[in-house]
Protein backbone atom coordinates (compact mmCIF):
# COMPACT_ATOMS: atom_id res chain seq x y z
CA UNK A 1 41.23 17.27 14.37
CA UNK A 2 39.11 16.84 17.57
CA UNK A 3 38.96 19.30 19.82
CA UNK A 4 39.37 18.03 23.65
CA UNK A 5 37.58 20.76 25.62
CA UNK A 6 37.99 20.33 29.62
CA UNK A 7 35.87 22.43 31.99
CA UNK A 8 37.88 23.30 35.25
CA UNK A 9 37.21 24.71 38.71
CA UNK A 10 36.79 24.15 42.19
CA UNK A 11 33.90 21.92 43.49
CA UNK A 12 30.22 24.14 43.17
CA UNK A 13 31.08 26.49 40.50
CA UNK A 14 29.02 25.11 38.07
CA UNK A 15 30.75 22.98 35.56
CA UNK A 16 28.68 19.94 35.53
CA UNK A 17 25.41 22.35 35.57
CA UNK A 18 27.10 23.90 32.07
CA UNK A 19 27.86 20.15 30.87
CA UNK A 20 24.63 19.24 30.90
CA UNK A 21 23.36 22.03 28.88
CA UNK A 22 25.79 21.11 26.39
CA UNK A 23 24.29 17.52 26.45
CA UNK A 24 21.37 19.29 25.52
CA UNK A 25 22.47 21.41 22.68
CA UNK A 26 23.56 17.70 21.27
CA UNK A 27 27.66 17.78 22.52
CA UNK A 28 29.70 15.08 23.52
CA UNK A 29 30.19 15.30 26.81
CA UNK A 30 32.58 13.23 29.17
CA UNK A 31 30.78 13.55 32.92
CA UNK A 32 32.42 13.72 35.51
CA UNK A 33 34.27 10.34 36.71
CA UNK A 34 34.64 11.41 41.08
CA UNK A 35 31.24 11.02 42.05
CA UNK A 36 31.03 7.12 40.50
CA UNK A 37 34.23 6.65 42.13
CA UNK A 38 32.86 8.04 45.41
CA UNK A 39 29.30 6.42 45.29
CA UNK A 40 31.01 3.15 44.50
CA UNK A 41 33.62 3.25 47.72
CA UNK A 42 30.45 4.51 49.47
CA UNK A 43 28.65 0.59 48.57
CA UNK A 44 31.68 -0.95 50.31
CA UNK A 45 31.10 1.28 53.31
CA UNK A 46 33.99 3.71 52.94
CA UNK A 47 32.14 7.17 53.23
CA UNK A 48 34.96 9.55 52.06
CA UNK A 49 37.51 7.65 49.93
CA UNK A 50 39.15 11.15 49.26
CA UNK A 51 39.95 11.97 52.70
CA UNK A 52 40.56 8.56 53.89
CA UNK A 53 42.88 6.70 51.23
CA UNK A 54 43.87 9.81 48.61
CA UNK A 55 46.33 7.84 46.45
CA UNK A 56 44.06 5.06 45.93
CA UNK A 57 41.22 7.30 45.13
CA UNK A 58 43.12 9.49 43.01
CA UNK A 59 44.58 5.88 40.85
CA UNK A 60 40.89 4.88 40.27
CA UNK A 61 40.16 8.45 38.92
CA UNK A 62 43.16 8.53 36.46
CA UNK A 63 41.69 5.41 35.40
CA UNK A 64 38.56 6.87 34.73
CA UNK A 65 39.61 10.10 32.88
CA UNK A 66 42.63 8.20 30.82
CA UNK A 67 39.85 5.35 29.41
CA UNK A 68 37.48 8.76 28.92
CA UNK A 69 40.54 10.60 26.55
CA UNK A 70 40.85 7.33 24.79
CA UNK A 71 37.02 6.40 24.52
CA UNK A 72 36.54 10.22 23.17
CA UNK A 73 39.13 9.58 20.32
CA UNK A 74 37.33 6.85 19.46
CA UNK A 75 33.99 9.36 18.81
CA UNK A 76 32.78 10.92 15.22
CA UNK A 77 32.87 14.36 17.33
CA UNK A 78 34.61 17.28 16.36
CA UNK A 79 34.32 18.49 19.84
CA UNK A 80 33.94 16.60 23.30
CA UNK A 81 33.58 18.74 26.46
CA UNK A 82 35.45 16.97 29.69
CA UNK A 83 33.56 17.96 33.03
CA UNK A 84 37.42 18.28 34.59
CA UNK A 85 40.63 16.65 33.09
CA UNK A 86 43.11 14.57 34.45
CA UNK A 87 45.71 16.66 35.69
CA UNK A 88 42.67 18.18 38.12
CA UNK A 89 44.15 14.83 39.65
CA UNK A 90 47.43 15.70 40.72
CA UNK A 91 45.78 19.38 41.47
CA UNK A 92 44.00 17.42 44.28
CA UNK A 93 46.44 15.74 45.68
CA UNK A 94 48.94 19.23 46.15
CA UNK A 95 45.64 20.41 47.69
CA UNK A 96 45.42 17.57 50.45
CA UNK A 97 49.73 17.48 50.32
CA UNK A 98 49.92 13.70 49.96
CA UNK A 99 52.94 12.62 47.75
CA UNK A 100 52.13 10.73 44.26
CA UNK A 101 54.37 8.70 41.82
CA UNK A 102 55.76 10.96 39.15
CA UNK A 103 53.48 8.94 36.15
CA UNK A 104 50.03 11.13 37.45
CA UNK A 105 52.25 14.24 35.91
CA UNK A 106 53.61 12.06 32.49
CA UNK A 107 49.87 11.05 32.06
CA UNK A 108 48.76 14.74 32.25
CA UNK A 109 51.66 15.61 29.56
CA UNK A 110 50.81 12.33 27.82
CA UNK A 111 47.12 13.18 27.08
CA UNK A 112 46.52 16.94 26.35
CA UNK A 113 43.53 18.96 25.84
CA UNK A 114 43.06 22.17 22.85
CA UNK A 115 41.02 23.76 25.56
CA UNK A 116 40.43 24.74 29.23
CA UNK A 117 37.40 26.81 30.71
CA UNK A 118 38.34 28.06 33.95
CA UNK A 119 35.17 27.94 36.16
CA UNK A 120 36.53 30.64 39.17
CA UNK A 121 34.82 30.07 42.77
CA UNK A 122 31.25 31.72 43.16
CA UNK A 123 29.90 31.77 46.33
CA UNK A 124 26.28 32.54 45.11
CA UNK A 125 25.66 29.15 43.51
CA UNK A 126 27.91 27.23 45.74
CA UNK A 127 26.29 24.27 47.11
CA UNK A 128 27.40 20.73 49.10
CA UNK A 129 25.69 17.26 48.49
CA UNK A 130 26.45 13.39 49.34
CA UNK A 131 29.51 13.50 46.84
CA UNK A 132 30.74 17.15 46.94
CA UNK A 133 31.56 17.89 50.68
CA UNK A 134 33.67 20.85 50.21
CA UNK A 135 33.09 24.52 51.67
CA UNK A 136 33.24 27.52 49.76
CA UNK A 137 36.09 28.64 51.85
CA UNK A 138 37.98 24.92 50.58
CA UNK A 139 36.60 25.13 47.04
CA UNK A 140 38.55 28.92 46.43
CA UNK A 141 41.60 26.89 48.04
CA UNK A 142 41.51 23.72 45.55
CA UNK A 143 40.73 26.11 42.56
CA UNK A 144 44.08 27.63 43.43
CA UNK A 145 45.51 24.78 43.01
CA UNK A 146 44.11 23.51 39.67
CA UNK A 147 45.06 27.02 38.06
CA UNK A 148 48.52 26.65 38.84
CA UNK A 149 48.78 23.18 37.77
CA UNK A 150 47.25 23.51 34.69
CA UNK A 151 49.32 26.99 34.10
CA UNK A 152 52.51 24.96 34.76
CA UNK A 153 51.36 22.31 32.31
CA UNK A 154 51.47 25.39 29.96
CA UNK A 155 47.99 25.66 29.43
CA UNK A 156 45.94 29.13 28.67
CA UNK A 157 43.21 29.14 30.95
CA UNK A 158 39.86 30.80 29.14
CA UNK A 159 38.08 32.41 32.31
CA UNK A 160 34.44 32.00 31.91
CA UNK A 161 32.02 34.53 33.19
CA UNK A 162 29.39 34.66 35.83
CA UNK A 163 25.93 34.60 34.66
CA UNK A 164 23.15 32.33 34.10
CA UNK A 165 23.90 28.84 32.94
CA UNK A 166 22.57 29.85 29.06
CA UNK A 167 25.10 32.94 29.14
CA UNK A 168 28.06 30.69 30.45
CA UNK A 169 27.27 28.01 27.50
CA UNK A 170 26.69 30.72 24.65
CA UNK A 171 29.98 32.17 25.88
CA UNK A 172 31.97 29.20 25.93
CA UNK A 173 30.25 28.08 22.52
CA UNK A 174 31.22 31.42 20.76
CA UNK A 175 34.96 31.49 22.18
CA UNK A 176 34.86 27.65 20.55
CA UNK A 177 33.60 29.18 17.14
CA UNK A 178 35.67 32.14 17.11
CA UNK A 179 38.61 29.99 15.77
């Protein structure tokens, strides 16, 4: 059976820095869907579709991560690592408090994961760009968020370590093979 492997955490805590080594030890990797999303609403002039239109945003992100699930069933890959999974969507929109119809939570309980890495705020490598606007200060807020909605979804979060990028990947690699 494959093994659905999500990587969680607030934004800048290094989860798409420990997907791409991953990509480079030869994993399947699902990248993370936001900053298409934002970069696209961005071309049609709309410079934070987050902040400006939540709901909308958040639809064409559960879009994203639902054809993702599906198009990683669909792989010859025993394991495929998710840079965040869709109930990070519903996480998001507590965050910002903007109501949502009840199917973001069935599609969460729908399509489940064997796995979550739990990626806990660092303020040592956090950084902002174009696509990830958030402060430290908001980034410890949203990851509050994401661990209680993926505790009530009755996942065990694995918390993964500080350290260098190679020591977060080895670690999450041998917790993987320890089963």
């Amino acid at each position: 059976m494959q093994q659905k492997i999500v990587l969680i955490g607030g934004p800048g805590t290094g989860k798409t820095t420990i997907i791409n080594e991953l990509v480079k030890e030869g994993y399947c990797c699902m990248k993370e869907v936001s900053r298409a999303v934002i970069l696209k609403a961005k071309e049609e002039g709309i410079e934070q579709l987050f902040l400006t239109e939540p709901l909308l945003f958040s639809k064409m992100l559960l879009e994203g991560r639902e054809k993702q699930y599906k198009s990683a069933a669909t792989l010859q890959a025993n394991i495929v690592f998710f840079d965040r999974g869709i109930p990070d969507i519903h996480a998001y929109l507590d965050y910002v408090n903007t109501k949502y119809p009840p199917y973001f939570v069935e599609k969460s309980n729908t399509y489940k994961y064997t796995k979550i890495f739990h990626f806990a705020p660092w303020k040592e490598i956090h950084t902002t760009d174009n696509e990830r606007y958030e402060s430290f200060e908001e980034s410890v807020k949203i990851d509050a968020y994401l661990v209680e909605t993926y505790s009530e979804l009755g996942y065990h979060l694995i918390q993964v370590p500080f350290g260098s990028a190679a020591e977060r990947t080895t670690f999450i690699l041998n917790t993987i093979s320890q089963e």
